[in-house]
PDB file of N, CA and C in Angstrom:
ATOM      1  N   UNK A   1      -1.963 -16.501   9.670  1.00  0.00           N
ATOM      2  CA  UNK A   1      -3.336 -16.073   9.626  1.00  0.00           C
ATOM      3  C   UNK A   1      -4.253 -17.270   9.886  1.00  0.00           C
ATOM      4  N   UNK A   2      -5.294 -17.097  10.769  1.00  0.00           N
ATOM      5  CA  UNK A   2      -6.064 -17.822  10.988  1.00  0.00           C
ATOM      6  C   UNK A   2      -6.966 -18.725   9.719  1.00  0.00           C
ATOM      7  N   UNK A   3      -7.368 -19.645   9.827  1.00  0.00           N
ATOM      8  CA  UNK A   3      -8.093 -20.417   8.559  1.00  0.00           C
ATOM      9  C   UNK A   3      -9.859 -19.903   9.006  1.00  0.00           C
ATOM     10  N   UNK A   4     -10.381 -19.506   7.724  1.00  0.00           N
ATOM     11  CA  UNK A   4     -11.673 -19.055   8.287  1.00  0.00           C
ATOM     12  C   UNK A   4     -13.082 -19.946   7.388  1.00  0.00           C
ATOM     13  N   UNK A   5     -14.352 -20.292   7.400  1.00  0.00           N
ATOM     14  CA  UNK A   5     -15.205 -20.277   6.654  1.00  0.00           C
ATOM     15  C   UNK A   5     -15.899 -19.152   6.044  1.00  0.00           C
ATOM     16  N   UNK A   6     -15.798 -19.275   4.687  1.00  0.00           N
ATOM     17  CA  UNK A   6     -16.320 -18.034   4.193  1.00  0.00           C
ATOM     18  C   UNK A   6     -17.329 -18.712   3.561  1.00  0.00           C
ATOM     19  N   UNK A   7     -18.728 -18.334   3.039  1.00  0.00           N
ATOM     20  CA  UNK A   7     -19.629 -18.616   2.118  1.00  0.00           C
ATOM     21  C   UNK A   7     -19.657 -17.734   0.641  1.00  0.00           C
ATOM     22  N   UNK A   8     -19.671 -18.392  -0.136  1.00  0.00           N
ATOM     23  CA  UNK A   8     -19.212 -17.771  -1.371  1.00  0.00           C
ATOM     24  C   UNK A   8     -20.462 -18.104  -2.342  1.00  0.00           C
ATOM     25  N   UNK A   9     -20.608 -16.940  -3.527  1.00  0.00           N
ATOM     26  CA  UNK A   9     -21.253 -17.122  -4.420  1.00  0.00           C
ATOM     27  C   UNK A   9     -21.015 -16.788  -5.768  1.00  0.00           C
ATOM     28  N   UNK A  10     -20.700 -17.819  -6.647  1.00  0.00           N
ATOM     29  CA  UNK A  10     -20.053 -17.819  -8.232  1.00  0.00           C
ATOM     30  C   UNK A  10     -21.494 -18.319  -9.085  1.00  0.00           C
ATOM     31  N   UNK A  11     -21.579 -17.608 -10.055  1.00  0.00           N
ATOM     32  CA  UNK A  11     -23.200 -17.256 -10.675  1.00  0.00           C
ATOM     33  C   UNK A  11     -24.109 -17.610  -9.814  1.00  0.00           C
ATOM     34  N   UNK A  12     -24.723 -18.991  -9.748  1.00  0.00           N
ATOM     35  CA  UNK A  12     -25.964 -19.084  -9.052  1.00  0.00           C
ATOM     36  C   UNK A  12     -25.170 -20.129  -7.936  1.00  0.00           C
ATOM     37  N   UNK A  13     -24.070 -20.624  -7.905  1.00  0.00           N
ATOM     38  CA  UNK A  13     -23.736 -21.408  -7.067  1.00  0.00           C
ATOM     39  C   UNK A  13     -23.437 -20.802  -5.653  1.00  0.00           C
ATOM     40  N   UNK A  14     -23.715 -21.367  -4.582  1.00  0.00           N
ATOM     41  CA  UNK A  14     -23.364 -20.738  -3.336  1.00  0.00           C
ATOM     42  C   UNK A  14     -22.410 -22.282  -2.894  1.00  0.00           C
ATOM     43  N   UNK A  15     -21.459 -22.197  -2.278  1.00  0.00           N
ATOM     44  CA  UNK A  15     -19.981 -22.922  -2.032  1.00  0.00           C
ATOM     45  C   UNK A  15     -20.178 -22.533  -0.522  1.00  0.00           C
ATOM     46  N   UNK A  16     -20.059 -23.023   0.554  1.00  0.00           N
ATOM     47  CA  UNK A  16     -18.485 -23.039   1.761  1.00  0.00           C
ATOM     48  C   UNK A  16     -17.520 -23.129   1.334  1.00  0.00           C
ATOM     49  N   UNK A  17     -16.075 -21.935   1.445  1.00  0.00           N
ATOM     50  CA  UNK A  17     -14.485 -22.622   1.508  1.00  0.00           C
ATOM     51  C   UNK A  17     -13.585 -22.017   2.236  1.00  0.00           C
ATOM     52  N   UNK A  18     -13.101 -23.041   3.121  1.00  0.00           N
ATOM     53  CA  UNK A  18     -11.992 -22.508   3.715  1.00  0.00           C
ATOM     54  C   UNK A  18     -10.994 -21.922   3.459  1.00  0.00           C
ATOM     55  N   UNK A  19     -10.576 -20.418   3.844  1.00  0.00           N
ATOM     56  CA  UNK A  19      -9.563 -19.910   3.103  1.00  0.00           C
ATOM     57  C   UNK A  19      -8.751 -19.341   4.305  1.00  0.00           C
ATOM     58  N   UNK A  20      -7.745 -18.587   4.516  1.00  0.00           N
ATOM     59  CA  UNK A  20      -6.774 -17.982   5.342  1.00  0.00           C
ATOM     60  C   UNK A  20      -6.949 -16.250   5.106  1.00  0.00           C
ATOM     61  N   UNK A  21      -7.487 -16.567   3.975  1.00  0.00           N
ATOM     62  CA  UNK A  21      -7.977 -15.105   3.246  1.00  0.00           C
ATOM     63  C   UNK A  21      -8.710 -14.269   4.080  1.00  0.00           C
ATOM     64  N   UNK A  22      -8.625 -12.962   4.571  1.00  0.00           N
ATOM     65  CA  UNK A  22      -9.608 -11.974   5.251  1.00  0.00           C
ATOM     66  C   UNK A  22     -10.808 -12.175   3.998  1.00  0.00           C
ATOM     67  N   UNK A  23     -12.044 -11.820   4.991  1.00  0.00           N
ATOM     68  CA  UNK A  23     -13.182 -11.636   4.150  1.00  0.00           C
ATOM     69  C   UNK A  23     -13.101 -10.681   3.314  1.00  0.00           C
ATOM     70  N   UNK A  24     -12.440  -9.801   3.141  1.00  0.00           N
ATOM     71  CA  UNK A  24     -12.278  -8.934   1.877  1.00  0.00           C
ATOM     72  C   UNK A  24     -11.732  -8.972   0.994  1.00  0.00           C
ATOM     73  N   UNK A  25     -10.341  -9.871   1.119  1.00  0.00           N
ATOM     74  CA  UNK A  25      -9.540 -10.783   0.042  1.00  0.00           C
ATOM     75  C   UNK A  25     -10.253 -11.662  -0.592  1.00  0.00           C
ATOM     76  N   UNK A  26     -11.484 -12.155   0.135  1.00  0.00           N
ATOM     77  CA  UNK A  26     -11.841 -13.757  -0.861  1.00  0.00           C
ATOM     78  C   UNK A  26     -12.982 -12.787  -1.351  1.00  0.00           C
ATOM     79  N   UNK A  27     -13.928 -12.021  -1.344  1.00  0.00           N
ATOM     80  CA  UNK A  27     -14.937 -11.181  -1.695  1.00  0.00           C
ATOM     81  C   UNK A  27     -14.346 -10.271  -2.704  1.00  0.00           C
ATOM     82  N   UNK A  28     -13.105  -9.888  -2.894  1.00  0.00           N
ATOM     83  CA  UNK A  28     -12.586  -9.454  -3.828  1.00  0.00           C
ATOM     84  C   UNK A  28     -12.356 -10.667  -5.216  1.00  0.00           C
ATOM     85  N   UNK A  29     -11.437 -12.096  -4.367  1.00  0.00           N
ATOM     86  CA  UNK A  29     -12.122 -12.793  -5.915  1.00  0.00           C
ATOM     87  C   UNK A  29     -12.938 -13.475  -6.373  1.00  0.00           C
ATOM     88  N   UNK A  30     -14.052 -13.151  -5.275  1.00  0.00           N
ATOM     89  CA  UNK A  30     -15.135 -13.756  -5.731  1.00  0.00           C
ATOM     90  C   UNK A  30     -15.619 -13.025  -7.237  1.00  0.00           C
ATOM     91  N   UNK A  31     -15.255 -11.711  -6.954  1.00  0.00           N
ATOM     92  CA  UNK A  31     -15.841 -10.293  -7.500  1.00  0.00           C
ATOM     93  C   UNK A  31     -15.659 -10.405  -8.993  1.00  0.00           C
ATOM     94  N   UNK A  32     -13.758 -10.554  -8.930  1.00  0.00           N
ATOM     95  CA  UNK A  32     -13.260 -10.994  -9.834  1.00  0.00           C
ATOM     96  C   UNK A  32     -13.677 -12.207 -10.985  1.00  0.00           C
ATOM     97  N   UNK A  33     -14.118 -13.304  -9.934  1.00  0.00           N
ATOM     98  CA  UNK A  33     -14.470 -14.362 -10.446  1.00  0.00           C
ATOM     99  C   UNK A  33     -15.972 -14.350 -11.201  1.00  0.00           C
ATOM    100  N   UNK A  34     -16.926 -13.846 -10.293  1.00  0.00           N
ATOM    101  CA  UNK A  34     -17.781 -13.271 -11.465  1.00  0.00           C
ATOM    102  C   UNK A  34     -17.927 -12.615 -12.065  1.00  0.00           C
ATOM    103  N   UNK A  35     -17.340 -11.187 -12.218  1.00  0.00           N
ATOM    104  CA  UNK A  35     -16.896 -10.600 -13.684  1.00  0.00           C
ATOM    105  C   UNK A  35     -16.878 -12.064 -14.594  1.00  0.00           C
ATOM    106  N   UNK A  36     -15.897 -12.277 -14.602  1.00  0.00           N
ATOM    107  CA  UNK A  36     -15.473 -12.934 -15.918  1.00  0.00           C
ATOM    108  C   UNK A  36     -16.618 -14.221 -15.907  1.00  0.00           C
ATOM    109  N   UNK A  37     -17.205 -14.528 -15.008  1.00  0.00           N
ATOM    110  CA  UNK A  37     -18.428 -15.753 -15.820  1.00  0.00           C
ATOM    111  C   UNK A  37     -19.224 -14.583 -16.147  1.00  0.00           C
ATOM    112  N   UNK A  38     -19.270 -13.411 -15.913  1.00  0.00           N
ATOM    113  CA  UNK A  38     -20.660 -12.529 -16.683  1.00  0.00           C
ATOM    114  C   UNK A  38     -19.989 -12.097 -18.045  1.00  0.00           C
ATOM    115  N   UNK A  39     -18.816 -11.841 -17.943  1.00  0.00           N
ATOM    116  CA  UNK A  39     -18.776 -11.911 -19.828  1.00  0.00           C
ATOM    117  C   UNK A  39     -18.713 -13.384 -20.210  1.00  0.00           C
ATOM    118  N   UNK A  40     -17.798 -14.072 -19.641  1.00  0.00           N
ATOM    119  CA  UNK A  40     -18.454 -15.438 -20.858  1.00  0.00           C
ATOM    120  C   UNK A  40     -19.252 -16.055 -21.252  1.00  0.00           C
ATOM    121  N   UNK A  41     -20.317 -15.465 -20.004  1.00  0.00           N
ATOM    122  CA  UNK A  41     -22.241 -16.115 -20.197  1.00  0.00           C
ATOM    123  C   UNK A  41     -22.837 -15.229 -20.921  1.00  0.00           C
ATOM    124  N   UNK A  42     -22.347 -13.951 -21.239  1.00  0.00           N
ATOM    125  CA  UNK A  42     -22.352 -12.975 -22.450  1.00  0.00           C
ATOM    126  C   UNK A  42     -22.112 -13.091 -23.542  1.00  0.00           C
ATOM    127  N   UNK A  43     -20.673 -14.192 -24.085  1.00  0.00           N
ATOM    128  CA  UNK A  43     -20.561 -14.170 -24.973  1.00  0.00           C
ATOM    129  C   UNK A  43     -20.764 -15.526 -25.525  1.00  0.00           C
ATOM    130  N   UNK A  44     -21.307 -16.561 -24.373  1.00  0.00           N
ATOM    131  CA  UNK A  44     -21.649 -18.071 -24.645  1.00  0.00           C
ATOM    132  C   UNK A  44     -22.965 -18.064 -24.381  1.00  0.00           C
ATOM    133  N   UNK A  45     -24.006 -17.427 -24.675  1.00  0.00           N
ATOM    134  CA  UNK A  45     -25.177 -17.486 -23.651  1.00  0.00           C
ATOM    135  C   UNK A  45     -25.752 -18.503 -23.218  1.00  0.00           C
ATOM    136  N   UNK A  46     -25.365 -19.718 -23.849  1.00  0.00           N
ATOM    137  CA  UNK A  46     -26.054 -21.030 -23.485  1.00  0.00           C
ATOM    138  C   UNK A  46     -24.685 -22.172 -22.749  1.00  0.00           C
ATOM    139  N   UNK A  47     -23.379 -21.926 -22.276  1.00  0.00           N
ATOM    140  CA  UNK A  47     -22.616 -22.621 -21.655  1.00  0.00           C
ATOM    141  C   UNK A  47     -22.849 -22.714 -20.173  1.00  0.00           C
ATOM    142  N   UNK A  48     -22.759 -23.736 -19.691  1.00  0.00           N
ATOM    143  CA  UNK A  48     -23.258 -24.623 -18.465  1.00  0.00           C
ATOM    144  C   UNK A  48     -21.907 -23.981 -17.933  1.00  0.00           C
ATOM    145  N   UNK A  49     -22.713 -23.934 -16.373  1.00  0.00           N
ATOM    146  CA  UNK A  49     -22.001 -23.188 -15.760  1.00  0.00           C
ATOM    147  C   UNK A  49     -20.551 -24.121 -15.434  1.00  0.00           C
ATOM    148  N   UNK A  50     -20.440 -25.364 -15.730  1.00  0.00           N
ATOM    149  CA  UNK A  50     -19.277 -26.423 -15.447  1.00  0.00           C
ATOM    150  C   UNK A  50     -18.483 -26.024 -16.204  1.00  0.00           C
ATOM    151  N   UNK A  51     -19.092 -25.960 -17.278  1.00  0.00           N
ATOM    152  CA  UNK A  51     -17.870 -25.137 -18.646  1.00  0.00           C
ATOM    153  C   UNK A  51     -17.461 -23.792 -18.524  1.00  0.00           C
ATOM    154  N   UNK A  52     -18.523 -23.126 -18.270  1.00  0.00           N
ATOM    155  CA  UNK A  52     -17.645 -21.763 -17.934  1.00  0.00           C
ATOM    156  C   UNK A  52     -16.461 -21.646 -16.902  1.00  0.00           C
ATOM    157  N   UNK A  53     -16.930 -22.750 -15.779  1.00  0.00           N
ATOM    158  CA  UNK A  53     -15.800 -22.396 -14.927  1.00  0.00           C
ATOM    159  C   UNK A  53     -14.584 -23.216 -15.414  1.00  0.00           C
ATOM    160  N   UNK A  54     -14.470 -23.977 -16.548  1.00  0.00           N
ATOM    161  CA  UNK A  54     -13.760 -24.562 -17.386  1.00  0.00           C
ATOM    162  C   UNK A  54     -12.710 -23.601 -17.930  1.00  0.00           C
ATOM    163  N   UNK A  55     -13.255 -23.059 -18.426  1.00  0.00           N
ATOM    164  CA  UNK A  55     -12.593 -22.043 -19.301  1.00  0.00           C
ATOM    165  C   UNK A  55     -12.399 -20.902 -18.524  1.00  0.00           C
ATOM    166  N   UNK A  56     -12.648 -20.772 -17.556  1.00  0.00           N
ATOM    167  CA  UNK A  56     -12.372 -19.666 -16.504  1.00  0.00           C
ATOM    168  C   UNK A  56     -10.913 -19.615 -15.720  1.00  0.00           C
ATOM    169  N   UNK A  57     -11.186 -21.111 -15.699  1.00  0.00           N
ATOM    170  CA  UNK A  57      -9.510 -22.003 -15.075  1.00  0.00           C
ATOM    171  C   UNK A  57      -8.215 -21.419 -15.913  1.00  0.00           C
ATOM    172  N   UNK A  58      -8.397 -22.467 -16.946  1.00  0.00           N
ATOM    173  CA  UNK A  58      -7.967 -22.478 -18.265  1.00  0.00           C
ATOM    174  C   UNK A  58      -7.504 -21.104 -18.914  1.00  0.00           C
ATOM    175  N   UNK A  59      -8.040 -19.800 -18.801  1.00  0.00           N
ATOM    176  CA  UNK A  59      -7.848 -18.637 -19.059  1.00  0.00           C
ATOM    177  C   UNK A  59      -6.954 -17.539 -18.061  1.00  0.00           C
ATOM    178  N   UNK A  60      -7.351 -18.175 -16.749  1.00  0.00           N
ATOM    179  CA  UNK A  60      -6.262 -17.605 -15.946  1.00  0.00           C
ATOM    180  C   UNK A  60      -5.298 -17.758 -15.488  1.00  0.00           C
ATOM    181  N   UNK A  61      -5.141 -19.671 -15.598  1.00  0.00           N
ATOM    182  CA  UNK A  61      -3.991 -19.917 -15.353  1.00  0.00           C
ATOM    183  C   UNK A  61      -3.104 -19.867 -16.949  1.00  0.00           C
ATOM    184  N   UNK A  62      -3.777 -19.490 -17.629  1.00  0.00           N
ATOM    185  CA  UNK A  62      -3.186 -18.813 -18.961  1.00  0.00           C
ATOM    186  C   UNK A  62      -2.071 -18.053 -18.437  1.00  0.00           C
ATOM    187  N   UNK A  63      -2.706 -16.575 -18.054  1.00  0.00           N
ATOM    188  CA  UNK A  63      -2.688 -15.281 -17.877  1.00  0.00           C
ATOM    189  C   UNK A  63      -1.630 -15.458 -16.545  1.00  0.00           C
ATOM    190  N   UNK A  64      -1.946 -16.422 -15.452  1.00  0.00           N
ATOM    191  CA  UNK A  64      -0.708 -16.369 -14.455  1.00  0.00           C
ATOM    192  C   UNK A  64       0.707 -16.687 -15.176  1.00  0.00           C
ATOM    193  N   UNK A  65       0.211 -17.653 -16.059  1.00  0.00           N
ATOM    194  CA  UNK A  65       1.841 -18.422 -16.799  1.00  0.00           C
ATOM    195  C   UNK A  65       2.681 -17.447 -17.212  1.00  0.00           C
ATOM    196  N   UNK A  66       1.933 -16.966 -18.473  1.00  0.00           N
ATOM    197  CA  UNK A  66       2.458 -14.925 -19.146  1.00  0.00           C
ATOM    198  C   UNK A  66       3.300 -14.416 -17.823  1.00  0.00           C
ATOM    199  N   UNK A  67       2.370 -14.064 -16.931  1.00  0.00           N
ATOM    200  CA  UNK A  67       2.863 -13.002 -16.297  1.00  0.00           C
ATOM    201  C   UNK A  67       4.403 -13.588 -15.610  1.00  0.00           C
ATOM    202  N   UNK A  68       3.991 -14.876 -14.405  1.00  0.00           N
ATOM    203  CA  UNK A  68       4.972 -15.476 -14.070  1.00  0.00           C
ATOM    204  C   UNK A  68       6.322 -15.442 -15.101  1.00  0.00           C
ATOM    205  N   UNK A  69       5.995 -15.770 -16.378  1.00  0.00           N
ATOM    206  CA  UNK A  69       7.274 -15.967 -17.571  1.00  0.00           C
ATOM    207  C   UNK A  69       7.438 -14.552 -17.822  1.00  0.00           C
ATOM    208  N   UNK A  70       6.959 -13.210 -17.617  1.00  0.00           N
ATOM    209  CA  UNK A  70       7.264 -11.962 -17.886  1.00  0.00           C
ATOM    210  C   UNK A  70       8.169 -11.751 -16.489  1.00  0.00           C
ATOM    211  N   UNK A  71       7.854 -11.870 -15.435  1.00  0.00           N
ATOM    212  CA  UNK A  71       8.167 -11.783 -13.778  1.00  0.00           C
ATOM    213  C   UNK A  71       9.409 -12.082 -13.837  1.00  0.00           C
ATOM    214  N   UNK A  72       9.989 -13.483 -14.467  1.00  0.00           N
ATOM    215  CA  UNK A  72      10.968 -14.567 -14.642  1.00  0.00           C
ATOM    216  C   UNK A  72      12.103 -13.281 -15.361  1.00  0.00           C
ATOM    217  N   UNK A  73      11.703 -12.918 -16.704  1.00  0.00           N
ATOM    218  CA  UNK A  73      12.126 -12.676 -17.406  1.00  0.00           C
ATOM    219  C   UNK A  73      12.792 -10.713 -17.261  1.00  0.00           C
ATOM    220  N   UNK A  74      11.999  -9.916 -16.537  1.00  0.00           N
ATOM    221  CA  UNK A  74      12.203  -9.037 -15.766  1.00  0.00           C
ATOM    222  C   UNK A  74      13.556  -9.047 -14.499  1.00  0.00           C
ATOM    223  N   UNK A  75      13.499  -9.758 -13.657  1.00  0.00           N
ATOM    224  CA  UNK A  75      14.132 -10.592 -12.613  1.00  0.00           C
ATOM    225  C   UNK A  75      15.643 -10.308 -13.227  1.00  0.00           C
ATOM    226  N   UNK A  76      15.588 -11.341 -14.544  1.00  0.00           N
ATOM    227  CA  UNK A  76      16.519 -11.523 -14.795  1.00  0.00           C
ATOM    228  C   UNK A  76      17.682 -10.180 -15.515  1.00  0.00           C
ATOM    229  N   UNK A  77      16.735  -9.628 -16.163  1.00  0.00           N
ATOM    230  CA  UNK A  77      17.255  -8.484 -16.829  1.00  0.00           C
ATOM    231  C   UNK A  77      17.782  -7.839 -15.464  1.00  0.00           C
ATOM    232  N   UNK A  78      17.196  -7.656 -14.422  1.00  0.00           N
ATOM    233  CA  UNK A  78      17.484  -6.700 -13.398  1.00  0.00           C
ATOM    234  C   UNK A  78      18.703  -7.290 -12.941  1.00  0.00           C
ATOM    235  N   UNK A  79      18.627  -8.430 -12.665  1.00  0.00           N
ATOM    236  CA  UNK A  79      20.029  -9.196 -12.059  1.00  0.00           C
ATOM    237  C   UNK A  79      21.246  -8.807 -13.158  1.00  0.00           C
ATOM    238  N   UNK A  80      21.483  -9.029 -14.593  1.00  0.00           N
ATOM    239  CA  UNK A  80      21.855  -8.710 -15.083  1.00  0.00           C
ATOM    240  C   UNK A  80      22.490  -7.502 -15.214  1.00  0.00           C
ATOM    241  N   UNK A  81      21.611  -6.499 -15.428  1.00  0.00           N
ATOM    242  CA  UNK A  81      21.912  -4.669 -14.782  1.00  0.00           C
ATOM    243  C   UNK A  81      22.513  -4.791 -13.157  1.00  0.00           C
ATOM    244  N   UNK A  82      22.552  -5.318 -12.414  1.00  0.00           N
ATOM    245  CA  UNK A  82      22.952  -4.784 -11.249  1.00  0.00           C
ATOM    246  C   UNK A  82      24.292  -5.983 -11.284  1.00  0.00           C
ATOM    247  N   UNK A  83      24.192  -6.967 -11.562  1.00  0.00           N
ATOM    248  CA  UNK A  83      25.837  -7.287 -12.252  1.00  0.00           C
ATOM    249  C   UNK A  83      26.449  -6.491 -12.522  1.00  0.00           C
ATOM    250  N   UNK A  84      26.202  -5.953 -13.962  1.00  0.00           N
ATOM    251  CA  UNK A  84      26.761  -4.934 -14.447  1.00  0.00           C
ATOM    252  C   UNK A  84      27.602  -3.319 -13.516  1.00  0.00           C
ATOM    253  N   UNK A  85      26.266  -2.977 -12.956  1.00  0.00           N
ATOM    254  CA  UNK A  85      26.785  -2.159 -11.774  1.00  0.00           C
ATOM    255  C   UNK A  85      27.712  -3.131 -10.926  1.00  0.00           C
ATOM    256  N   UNK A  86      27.509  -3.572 -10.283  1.00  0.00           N
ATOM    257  CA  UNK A  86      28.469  -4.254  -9.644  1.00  0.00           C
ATOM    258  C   UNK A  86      30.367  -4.444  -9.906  1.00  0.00           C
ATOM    259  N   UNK A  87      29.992  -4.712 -11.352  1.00  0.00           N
ATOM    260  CA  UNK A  87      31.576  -5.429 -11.455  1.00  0.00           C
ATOM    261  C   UNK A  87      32.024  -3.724 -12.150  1.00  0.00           C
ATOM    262  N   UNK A  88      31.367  -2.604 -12.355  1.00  0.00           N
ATOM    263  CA  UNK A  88      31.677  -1.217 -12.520  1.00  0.00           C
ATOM    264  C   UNK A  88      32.280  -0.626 -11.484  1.00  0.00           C
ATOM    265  N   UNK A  89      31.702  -0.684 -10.218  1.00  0.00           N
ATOM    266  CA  UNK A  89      31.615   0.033  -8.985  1.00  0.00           C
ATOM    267  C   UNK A  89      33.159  -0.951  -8.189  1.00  0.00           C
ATOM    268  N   UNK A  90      32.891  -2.356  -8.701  1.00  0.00           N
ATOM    269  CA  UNK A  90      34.479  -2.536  -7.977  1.00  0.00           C
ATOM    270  C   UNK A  90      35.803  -2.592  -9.257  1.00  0.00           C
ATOM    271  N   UNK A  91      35.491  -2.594 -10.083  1.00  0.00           N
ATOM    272  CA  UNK A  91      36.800  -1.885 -11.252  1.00  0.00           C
ATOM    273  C   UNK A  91      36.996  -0.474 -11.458  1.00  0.00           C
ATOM    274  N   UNK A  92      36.059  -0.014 -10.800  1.00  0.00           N
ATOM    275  CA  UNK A  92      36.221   1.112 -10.100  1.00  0.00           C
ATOM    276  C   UNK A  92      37.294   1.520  -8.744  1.00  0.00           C
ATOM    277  N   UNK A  93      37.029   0.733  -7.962  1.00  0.00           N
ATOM    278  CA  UNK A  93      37.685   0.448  -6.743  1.00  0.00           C
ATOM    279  C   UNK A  93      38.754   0.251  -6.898  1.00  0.00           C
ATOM    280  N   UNK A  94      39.507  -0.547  -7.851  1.00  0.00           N
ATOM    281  CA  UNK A  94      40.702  -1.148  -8.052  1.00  0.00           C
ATOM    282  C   UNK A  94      41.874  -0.293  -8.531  1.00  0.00           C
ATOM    283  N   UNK A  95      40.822   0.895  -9.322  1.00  0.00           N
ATOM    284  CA  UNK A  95      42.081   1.836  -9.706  1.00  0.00           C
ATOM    285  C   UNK A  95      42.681   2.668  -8.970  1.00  0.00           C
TER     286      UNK A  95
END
């Protein structure tokens, strides 16, 4: 995919960034991305917008870690189960 300039806007900040992203992929997390500074400027009403995007970081790469270590942990169970099938289906075979 081509590399594109997109212009972006996170609370009052307006950014250039190059992304590979279709304009509807990066406008989607932009979308995303301000949701969540509008609740934390909701529930911080006086945090600078440096900090919010502080804790914005910080909270999702939370939330990727979880999931990634749930992903990990899924994976494995499945590999496990289809082992299982596996060494069934050829002790199966054998008889």
């Amino acid at each position: 995919m081509q590399t594109g300039i997109h212009e972006i806007r996170v609370g009052k900040q307006a950014v250039n960034i190059k992304s590979s992203k279709t304009k509807e992929e990066v406008q989607n997390i932009v979308k995303f991305i301000n949701k969540k500074f509008r609740e934390l400027s909701k529930a911080s009403p006086g945090i600078s917008f440096q900090n919010a995007m502080i804790l914005i970081s910080l909270s999702l790469t939370e939330e990727l870690f979880e999931t990634k270590k749930q992903a990990t942990s899924s994976l494995g169970n499945l590999e496990k189960k289809a082992q299982k099938i596996f060494s069934t289906l050829e002790s199966s075979q054998t008889l």
